[in-house]
Protein backbone atom coordinates (compact mmCIF):
# COMPACT_ATOMS: atom_id res chain seq x y z
CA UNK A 1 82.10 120.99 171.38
CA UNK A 2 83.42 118.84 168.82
CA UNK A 3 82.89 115.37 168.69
CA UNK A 4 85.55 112.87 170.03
CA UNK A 5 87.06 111.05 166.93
CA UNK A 6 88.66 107.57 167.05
CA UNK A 7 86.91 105.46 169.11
CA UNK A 8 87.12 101.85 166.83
CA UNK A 9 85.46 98.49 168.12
CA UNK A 10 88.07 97.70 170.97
CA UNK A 11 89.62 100.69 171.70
CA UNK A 12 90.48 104.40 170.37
CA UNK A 13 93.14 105.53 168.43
CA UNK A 14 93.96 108.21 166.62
CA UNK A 15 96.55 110.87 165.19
CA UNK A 16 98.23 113.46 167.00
CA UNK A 17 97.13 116.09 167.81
CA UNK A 18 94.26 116.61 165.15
CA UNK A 19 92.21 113.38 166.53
CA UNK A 20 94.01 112.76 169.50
CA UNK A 21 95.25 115.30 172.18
CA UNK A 22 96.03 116.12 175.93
CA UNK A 23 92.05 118.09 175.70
CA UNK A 24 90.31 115.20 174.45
CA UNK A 25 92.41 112.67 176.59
CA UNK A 26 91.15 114.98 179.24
CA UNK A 27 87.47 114.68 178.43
CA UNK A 28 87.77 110.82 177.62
CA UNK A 29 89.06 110.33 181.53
CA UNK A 30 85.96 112.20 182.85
CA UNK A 31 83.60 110.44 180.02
CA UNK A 32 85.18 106.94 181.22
CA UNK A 33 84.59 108.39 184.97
CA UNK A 34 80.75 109.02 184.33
CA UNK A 35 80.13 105.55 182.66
CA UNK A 36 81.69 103.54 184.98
CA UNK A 37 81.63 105.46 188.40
CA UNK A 38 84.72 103.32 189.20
CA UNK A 39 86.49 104.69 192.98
CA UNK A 40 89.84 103.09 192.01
CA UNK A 41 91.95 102.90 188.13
CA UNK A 42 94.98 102.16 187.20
CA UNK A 43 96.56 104.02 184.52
CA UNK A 44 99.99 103.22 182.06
CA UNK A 45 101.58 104.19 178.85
CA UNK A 46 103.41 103.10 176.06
CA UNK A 47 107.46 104.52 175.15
CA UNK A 48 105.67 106.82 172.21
CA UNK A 49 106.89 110.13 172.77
CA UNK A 50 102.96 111.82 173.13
CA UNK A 51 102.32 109.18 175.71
CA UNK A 52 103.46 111.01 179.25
CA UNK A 53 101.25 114.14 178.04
CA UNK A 54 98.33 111.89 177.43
CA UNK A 55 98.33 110.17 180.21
CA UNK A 56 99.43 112.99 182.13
CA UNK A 57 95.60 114.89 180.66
CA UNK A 58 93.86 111.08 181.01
CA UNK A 59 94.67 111.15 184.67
CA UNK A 60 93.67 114.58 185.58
CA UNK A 61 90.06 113.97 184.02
CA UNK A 62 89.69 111.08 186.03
CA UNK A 63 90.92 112.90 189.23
CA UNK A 64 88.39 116.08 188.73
CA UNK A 65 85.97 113.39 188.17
CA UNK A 66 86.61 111.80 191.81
CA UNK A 67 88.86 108.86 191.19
CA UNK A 68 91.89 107.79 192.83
CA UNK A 69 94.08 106.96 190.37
CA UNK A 70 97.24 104.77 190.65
CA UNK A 71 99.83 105.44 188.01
CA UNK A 72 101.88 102.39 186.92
CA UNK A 73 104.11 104.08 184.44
CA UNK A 74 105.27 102.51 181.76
CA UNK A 75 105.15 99.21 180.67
CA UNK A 76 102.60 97.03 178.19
CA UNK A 77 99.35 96.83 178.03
CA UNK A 78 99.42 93.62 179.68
CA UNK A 79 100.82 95.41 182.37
CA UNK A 80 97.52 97.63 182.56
CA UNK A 81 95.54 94.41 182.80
CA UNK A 82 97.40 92.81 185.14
CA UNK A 83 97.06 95.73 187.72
CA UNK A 84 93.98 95.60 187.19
CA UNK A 85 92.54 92.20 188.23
CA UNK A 86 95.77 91.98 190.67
CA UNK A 87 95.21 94.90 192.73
CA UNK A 88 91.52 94.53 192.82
CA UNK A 89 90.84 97.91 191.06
CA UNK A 90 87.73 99.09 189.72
CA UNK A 91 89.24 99.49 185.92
CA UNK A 92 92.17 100.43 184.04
CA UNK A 93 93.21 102.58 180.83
CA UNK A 94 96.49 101.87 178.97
CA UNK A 95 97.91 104.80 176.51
CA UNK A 96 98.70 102.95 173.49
CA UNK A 97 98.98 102.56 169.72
CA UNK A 98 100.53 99.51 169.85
CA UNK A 99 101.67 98.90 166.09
CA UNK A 100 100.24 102.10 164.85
CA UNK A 101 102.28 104.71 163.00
CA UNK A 102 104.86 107.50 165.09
CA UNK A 103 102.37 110.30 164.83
CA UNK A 104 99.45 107.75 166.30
CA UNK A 105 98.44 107.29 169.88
CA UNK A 106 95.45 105.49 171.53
CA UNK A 107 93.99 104.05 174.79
CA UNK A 108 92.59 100.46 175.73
CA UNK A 109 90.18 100.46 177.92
CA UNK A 110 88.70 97.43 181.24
CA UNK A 111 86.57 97.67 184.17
CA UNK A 112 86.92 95.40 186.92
CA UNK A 113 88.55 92.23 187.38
CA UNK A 114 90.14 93.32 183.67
CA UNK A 115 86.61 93.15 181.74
CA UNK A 116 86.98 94.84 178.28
CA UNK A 117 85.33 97.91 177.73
CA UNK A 118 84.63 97.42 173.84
CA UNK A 119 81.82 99.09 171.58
CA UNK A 120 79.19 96.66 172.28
CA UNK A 121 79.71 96.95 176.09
CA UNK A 122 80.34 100.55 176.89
CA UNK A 123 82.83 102.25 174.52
CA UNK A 124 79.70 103.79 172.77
CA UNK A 125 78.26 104.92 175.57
CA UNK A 126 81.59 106.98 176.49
CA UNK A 127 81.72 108.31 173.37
CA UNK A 128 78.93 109.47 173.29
CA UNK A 129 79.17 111.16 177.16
CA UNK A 130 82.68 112.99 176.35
CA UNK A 131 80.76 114.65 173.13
CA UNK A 132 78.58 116.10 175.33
CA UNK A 133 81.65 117.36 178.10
CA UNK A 134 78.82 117.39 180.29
CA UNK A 135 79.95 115.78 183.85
CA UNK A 136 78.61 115.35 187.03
CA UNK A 137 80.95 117.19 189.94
CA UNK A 138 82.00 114.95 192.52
CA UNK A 139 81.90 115.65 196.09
CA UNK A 140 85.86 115.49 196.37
CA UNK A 141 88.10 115.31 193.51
CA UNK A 142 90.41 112.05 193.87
CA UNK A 143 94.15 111.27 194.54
CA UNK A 144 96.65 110.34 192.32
CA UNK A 145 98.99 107.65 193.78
CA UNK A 146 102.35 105.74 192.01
CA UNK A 147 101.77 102.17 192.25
CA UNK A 148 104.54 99.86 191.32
CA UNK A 149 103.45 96.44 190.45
CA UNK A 150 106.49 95.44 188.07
CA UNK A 151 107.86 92.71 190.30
CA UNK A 152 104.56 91.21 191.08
CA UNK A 153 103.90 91.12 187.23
CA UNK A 154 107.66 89.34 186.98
CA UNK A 155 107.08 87.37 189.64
CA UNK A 156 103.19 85.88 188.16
CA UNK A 157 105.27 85.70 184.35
CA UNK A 158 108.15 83.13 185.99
CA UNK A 159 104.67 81.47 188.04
CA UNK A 160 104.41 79.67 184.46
CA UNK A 161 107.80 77.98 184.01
CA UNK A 162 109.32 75.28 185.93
CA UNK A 163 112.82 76.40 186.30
CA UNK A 164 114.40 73.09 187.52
CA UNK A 165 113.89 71.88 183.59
CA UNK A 166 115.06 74.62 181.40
CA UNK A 167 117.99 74.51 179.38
CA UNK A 168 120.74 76.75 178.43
CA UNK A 169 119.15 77.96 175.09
CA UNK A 170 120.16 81.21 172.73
CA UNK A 171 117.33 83.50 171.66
CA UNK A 172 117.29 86.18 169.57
CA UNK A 173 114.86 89.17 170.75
CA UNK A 174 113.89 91.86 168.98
CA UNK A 175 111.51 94.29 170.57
CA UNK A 176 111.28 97.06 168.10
CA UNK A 177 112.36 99.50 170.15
CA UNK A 178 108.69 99.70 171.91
CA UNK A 179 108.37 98.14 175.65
CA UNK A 180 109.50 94.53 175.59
CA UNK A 181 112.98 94.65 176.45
CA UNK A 182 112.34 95.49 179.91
CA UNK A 183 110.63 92.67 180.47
CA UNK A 184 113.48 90.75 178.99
CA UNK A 185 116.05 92.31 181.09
CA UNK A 186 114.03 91.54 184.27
CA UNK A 187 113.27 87.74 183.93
CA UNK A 188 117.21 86.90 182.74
CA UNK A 189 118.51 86.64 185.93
CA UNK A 190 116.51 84.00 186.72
CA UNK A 191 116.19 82.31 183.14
CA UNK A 192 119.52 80.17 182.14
CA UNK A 193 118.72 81.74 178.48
CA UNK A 194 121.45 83.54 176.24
CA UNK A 195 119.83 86.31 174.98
CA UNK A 196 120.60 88.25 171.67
CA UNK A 197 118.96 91.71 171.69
CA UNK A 198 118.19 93.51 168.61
CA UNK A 199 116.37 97.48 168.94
CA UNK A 200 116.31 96.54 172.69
CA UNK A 201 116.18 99.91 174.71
CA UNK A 202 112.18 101.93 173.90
CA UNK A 203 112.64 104.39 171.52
CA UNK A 204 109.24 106.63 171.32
CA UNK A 205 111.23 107.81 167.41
CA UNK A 206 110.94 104.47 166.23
CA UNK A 207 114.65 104.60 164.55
CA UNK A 208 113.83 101.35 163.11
CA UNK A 209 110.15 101.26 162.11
CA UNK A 210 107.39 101.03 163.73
CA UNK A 211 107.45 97.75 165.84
CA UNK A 212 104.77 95.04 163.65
CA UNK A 213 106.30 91.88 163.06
CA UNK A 214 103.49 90.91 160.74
CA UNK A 215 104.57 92.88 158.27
CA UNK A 216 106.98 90.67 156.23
CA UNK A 217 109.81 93.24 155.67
CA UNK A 218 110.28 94.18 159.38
CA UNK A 219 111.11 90.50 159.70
CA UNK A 220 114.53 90.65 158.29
CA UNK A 221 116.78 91.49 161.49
CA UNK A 222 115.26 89.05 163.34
CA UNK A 223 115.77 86.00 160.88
CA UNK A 224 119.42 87.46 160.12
CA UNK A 225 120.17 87.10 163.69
CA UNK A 226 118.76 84.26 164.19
CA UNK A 227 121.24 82.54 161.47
CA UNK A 228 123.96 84.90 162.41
CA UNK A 229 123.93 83.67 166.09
CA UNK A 230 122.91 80.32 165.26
CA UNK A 231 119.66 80.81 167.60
CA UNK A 232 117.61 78.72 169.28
CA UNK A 233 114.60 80.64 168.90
CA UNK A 234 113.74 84.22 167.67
CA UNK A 235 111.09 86.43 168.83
CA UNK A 236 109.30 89.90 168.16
CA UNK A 237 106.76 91.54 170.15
CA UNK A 238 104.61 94.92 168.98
CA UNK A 239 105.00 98.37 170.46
CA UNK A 240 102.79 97.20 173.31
CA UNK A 241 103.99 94.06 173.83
CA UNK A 242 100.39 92.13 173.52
CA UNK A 243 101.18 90.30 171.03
CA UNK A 244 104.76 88.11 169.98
CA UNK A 245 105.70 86.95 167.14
CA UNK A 246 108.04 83.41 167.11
CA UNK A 247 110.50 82.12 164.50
CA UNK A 248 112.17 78.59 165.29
CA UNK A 249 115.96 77.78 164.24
CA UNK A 250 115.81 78.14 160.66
CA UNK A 251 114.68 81.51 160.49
CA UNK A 252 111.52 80.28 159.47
CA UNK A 253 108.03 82.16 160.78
CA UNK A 254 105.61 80.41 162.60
CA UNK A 255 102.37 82.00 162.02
CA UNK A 256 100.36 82.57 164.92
CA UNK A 257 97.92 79.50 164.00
CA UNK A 258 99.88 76.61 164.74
CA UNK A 259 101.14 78.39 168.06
CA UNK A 260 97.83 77.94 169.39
CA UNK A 261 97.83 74.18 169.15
CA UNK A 262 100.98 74.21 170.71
CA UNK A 263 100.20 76.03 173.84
CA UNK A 264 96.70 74.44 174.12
CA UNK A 265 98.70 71.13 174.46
CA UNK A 266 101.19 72.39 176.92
CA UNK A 267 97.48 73.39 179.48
CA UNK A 268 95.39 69.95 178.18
CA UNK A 269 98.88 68.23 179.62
CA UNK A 270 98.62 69.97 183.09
CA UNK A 271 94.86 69.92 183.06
CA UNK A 272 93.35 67.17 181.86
CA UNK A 273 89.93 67.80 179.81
CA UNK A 274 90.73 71.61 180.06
CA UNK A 275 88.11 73.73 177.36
CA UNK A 276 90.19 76.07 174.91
CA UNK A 277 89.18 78.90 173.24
CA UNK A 278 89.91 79.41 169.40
CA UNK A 279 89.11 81.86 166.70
CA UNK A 280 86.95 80.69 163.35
CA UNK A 281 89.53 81.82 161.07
CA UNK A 282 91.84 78.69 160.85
CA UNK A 283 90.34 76.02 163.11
CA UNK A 284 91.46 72.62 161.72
CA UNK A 285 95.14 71.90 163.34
CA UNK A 286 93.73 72.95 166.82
CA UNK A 287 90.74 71.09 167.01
CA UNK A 288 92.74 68.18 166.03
CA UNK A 289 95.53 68.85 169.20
CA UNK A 290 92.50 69.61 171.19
CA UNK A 291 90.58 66.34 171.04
CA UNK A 292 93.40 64.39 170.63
CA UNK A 293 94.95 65.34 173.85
CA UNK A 294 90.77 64.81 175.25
CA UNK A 295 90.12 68.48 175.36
CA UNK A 296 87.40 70.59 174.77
CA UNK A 297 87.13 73.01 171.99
CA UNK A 298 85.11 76.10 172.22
CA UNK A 299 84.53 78.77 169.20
CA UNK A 300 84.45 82.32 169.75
CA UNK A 301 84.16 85.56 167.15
CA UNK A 302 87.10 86.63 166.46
CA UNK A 303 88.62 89.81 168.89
CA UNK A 304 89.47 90.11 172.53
CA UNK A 305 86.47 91.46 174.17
CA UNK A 306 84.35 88.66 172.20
CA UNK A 307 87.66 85.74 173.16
CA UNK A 308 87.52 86.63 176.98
CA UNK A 309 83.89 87.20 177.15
CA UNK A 310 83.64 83.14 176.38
CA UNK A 311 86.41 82.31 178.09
CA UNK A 312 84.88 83.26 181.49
CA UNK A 313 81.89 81.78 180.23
CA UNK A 314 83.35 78.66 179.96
CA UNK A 315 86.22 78.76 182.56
CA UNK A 316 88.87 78.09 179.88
CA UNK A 317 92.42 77.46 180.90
CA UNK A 318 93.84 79.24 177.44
CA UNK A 319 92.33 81.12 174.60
CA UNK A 320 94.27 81.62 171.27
CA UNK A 321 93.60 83.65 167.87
CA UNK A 322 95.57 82.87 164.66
CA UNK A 323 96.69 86.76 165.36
CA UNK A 324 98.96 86.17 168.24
CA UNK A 325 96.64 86.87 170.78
CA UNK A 326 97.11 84.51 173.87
CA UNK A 327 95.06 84.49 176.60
CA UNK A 328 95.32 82.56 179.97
CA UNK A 329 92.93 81.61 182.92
CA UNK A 330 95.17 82.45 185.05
CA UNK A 331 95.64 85.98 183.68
CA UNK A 332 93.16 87.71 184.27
CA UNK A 333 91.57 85.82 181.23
CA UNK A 334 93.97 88.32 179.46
CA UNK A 335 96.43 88.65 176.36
CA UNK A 336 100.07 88.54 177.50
CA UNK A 337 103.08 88.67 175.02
CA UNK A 338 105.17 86.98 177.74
CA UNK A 339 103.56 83.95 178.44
CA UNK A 340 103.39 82.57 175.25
CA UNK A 341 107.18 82.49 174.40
CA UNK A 342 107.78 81.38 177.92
CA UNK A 343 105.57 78.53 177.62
CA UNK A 344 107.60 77.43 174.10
CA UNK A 345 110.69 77.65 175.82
CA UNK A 346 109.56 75.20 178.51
CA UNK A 347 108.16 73.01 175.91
CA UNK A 348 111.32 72.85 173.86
CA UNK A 349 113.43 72.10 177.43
CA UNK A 350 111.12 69.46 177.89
CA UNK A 351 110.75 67.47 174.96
CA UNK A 352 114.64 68.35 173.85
CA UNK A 353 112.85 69.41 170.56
CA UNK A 354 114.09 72.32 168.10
CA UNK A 355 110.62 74.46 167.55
CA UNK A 356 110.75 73.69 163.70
CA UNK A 357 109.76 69.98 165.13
CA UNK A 358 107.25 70.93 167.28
CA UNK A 359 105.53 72.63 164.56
CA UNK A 360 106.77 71.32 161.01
CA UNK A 361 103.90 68.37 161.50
CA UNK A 362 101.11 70.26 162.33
CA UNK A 363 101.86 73.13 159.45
CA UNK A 364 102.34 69.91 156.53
CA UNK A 365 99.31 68.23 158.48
CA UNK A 366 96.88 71.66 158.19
CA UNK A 367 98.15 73.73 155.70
CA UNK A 368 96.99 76.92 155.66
CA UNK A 369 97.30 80.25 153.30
CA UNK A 370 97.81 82.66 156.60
CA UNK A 371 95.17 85.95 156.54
CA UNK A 372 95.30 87.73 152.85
CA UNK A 373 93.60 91.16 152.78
CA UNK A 374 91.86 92.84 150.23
CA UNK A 375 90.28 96.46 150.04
CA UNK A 376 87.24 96.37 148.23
CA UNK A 377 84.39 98.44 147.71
CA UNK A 378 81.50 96.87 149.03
CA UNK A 379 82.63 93.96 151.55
CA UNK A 380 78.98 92.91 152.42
CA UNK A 381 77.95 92.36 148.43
CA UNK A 382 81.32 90.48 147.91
CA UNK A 383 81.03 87.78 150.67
CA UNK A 384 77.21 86.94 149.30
CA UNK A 385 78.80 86.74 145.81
CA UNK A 386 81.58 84.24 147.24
CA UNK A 387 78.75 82.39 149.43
CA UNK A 388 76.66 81.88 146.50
CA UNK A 389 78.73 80.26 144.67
CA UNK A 390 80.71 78.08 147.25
CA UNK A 391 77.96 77.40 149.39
CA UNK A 392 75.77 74.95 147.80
CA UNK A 393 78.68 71.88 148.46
CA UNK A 394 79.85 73.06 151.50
CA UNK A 395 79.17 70.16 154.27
CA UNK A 396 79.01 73.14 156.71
CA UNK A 397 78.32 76.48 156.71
CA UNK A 398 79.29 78.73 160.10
CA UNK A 399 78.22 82.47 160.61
CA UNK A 400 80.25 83.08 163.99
CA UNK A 401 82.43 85.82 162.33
CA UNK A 402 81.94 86.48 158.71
CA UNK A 403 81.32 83.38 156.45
CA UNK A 404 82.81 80.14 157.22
CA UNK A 405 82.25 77.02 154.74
CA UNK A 406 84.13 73.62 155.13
CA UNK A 407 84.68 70.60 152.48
CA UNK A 408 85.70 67.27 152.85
CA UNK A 409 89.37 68.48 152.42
CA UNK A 410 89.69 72.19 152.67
CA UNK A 411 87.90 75.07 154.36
CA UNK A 412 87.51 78.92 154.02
CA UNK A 413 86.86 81.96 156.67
CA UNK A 414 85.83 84.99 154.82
CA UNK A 415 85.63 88.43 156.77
CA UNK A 416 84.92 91.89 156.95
CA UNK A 417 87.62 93.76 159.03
CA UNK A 418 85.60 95.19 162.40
CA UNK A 419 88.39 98.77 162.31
CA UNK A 420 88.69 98.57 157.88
CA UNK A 421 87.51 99.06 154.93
CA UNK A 422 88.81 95.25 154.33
CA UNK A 423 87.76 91.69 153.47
CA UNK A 424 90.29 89.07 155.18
CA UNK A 425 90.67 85.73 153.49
CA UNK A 426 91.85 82.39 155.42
CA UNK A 427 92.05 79.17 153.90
CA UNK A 428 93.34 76.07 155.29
CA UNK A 429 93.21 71.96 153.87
CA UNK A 430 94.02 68.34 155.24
CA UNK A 431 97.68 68.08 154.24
CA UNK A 432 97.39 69.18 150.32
CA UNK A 433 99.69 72.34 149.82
CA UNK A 434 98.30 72.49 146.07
CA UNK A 435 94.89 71.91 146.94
CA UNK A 436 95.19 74.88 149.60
CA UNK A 437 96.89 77.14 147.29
CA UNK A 438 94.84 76.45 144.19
CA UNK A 439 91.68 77.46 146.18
CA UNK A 440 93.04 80.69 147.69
CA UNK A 441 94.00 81.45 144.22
CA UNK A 442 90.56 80.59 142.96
CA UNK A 443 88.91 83.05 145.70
CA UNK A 444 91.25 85.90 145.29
CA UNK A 445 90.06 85.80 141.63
CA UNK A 446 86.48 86.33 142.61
CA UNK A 447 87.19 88.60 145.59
CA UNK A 448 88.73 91.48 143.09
CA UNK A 449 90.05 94.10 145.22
CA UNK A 450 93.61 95.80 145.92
CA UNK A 451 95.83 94.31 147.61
CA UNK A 452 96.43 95.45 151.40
CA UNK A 453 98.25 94.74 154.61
C-alpha cells in the first residue's frame, strides 16, 4: 500500500487525484478513527469542486470505522470548529485547501472541545496508521446524520456586536468566490451595513483566481471598489474563510499586524487586565496597546495549534498572528474570519473613527517591513550566518520561533517556513521608516536567495 502523501505540520493537503483522492480520503477517515477512537465527528467542506467526493470517501471511512458522523455541509472551516466545541462532539475534519491552487484539496483536522490535531500532537501518528490500512473492525459500523448548525454559528457571530451602536456604514466585500459570502448574506438583515459584493456567490472554478488576498495583485478589485463606491471599509477573506484581510477608506491595506493591537484593545476595554496572545514575528505595536491599556502580553510560536495551545494555557480572551489569524476565548479558542471584521466595525461605530485613524498611528509609531520570503538553499546555515553577525549588539536575543534579536530602535524575526523550503524575514523599528527599511535592505543582502511569495 502506498504511503499517504501530504500530511504538512497543521494539516494535509495535496493535489488531485495523484496525492489526494476519494481512496486515500477513505483511509485517512479510518486512520483518524483508530487514533482518536472518537464516538461522535463532525464533518464539512469547502465550494472546491473535489470537495463533495472527498468528504463523501472521508465520511464513509469514519462510518466503517464505527463513528456517527454528523455532516454540516458546507461552510468554513470555522464552521468545522465551531460544531465542534458547540455540539460537544468528540472531533471534527474540515475538507479544505483554503488558498491553495484549483487542482489542490486538503483536510484540517481537531479532537474535542476543537483541540488541533497537528504533527506534534497526533497528525504523525495518523499518518503513519493509514500507511499501514490496517484497522480494527468495530462492533457496529456508525450512522451518518445532517446536522445543521448555521444559525447557531450566526447567532454566536452577532453575540460579539452591540447592535444598538452601529452605524449605517458601506463595505466593500470580496470573497473570492470561496465560502464567505454566505456568511455575509446571513448577518445583513440584522446589520444596518451597505454592502458591496465583489465574486460573491462560491465558485469551486475559481473564475477569478484563487481566493489569497495576500498576494498583492489579487488586491486590485477590492481597492477599486472601495474608491469606486466611496467605501467605508473593504474586506477579503480566503477560500476557507479563516482568515480576512481589511483595507480602510483609502484603499490602503492594513497588514494583519496592526489589526491585532486593535482587537486586543477592543477585549482589554471589556475585560480589564485580560492576557493576549501574540506571535514573535512583529511584536512591538502590540505590546505597546497591551500594557498601555494594563494588559497582559503572552508570546507564543508562531501557528495555530502552538497559538491555542497557550491560549488555554493561559485563559486568554484573544490571540492574534501578524497572518490574519484571530482567535477568541469565546470561540472555541479558535480562528474565525468573521469576528475580526465585526469587531472593527463596532470599533469604528463607536469611536466615529474612519479605520485609516485607528491605525495610521500605530503603523508611523511601529513601522514594520511586513513578512519578505526568500527560497534559499540551506535555511538552517543562513540564519547562523545572519545571527553571527547581528547578534553580538543585540540587547535581546529570543529563540521562540526562529531567531529573534532586538536593538534599542529596531528589531528582526528571522524564520524557517514549518510547510517550505523558505526563510521569512520581519523587521519592525520605533517610528523610523528609513531606519526600518535600510535594515531590511541590509538583511536581504546577506540572506541571498530568490525571491518568493
Amino acid at each position: 500500500m502506498t504511503a499517504i502523501a501530504g500530511f504538512k505540520a497543521y494539516d494535509l493537503r495535496g493535489r488531485i487525484p495523484t496525492e489526494l483522492n476519494p481512496q486515500v480520503a477513505y483511509r485517512v477517515g479510518r486512520a483518524y478513527a483508530e487514533w482518536l477512537k472518537p464516538k461522535r465527528v463532525i464533518v464539512g467542506r469547502d465550494i472546491r469542486l473535489s470537495s463533495q467526493e472527498l468528504c463523501t470517501a472521508l465520511t464513509q471511512g469514519l462510518l466503517d470505522s464505527g463513528v456517527d458522523v454528523y455532516d454540516i455541509g458546507l461552510c468554513g472551516t470555522e464552521g468545522v470548529y465551531f460544531a465542534t466545541f458547540a455540539e460537544a462532539m468528540d472531533g471534527g475534519i474540515m475538507v479544505t485547501a483554503s488558498h491553495n491552487p484549483p487542482d489542490y484539496n486538503g483536510m484540517k483536522f481537531v479532537r474535542e472541545q476543537s483541540r488541533p490535531i497537528s504533527g506534534d500532537t497526533g497528525l504523525q501518528e495518523i499518518k503513519k496508521i493509514g500507511d499501514a490500512d490496517q484497522y480494527s473492525t468495530p462492533a457496529q459500523k456508525g450512522t451518518l446524520h445532517e446536522l445543521n448548525t448555521w444559525l447557531k454559528y450566526i447567532e454566536h457571530l452577532r453575540s460579539y456586536l452591540d447592535t444598538g451602536k452601529l452605524k449605517k456604514l458601506r463595505i466593500v466585500v470580496n470573497a473570492g468566490n470561496g465560502g464567505a459570502g454566505a456568511v455575509i448574506d446571513s448577518l445583513e438583515k440584522y446589520l444596518p451595513f451597505e454592502f458591496i459584493k465583489l465574486n460573491h456567490n462560491p465558485d469551486g472554478t475559481f473564475p477569478n483566481g484563487v481566493p489569497n488576498p495576500m498576494l498583492e495583485e489579487n488586491r486590485a478589485p477590492t481597492i477599486a471598489a472601495i474608491k469606486e463606491h466611496k467605501a467605508d471599509l473593504g474586506i477579503a477573506w480566503d477560500g476557507d474563510y479563516d482568515r480576512c484581510f481589511l483595507f480602510d477608506e483609502t484603499g490602503d491595506f492594513i497588514e494583519g499586524y496592526y489589526i491585532v493591537g486593535l482587537l486586543a484593545s477592543v477585549f482589554l476595554k471589556r475585560e480589564k487586565g485580560a492576557r493576549i496572545v501574540h506571535d514573535p514575528r512583529l511584536t512591538w505595536a502590540t505590546l505597546d496597546m497591551v500594557q498601555s491599556l494594563g494588559g497582559e502580553a503572552v508570546q507564543s510560536k508562531s501557528g495555530h495549534a502552538f497559538v491555542k495551545d497557550v491560549m488555554r494555557q493561559h485563559d486568554a480572551a484573544y490571540g492574534g498572528e501578524m497572518s490574519a489569524h484571530h482567535y477568541f476565548r469565546a470561540f472555541g479558542y479558535c480562528d474565525s474570519g468573521q469576528i475580526p471584521w465585526l469587531l472593527v466595525t463596532q470599533l469604528m461605530c463607536e469611536s466615529g473613527k474612519p479605520l485609516s485613524a485607528l491605525v495610521n498611528e500605530r503603523i508611523a509609531k511601529f513601522p514594520a517591513s511586513g513578512e519578505i520570503n526568500r527560497k534559499v538553499s540551506d535555511a538552517k546555515a543562513t540564519i547562523k550566518t545572519v545571527e553571527a553577525h547581528y547578534k553580538p549588539n543585540a540587547i535581546a536575543v529570543d529563540y521562540v520561533d526562529g531567531l529573534s534579536l532586538e536593538y534599542p530602535t529596531w528589531r528582526f524575526n528571522l524564520r524557517s517556513s514549518n510547510t517550505e523550503p523558505l526563510i521569512r524575514l520581519n523587521v519592525e523599528s520605533r517610528g523610523d521608516v528609513a531606519l526600518m527599511r535600510a535594515k531590511t535592505a541590509e538583511l536581504l543582502a546577506m540572506i541571498g536567495g530568490e525571491v518568493a511569495h
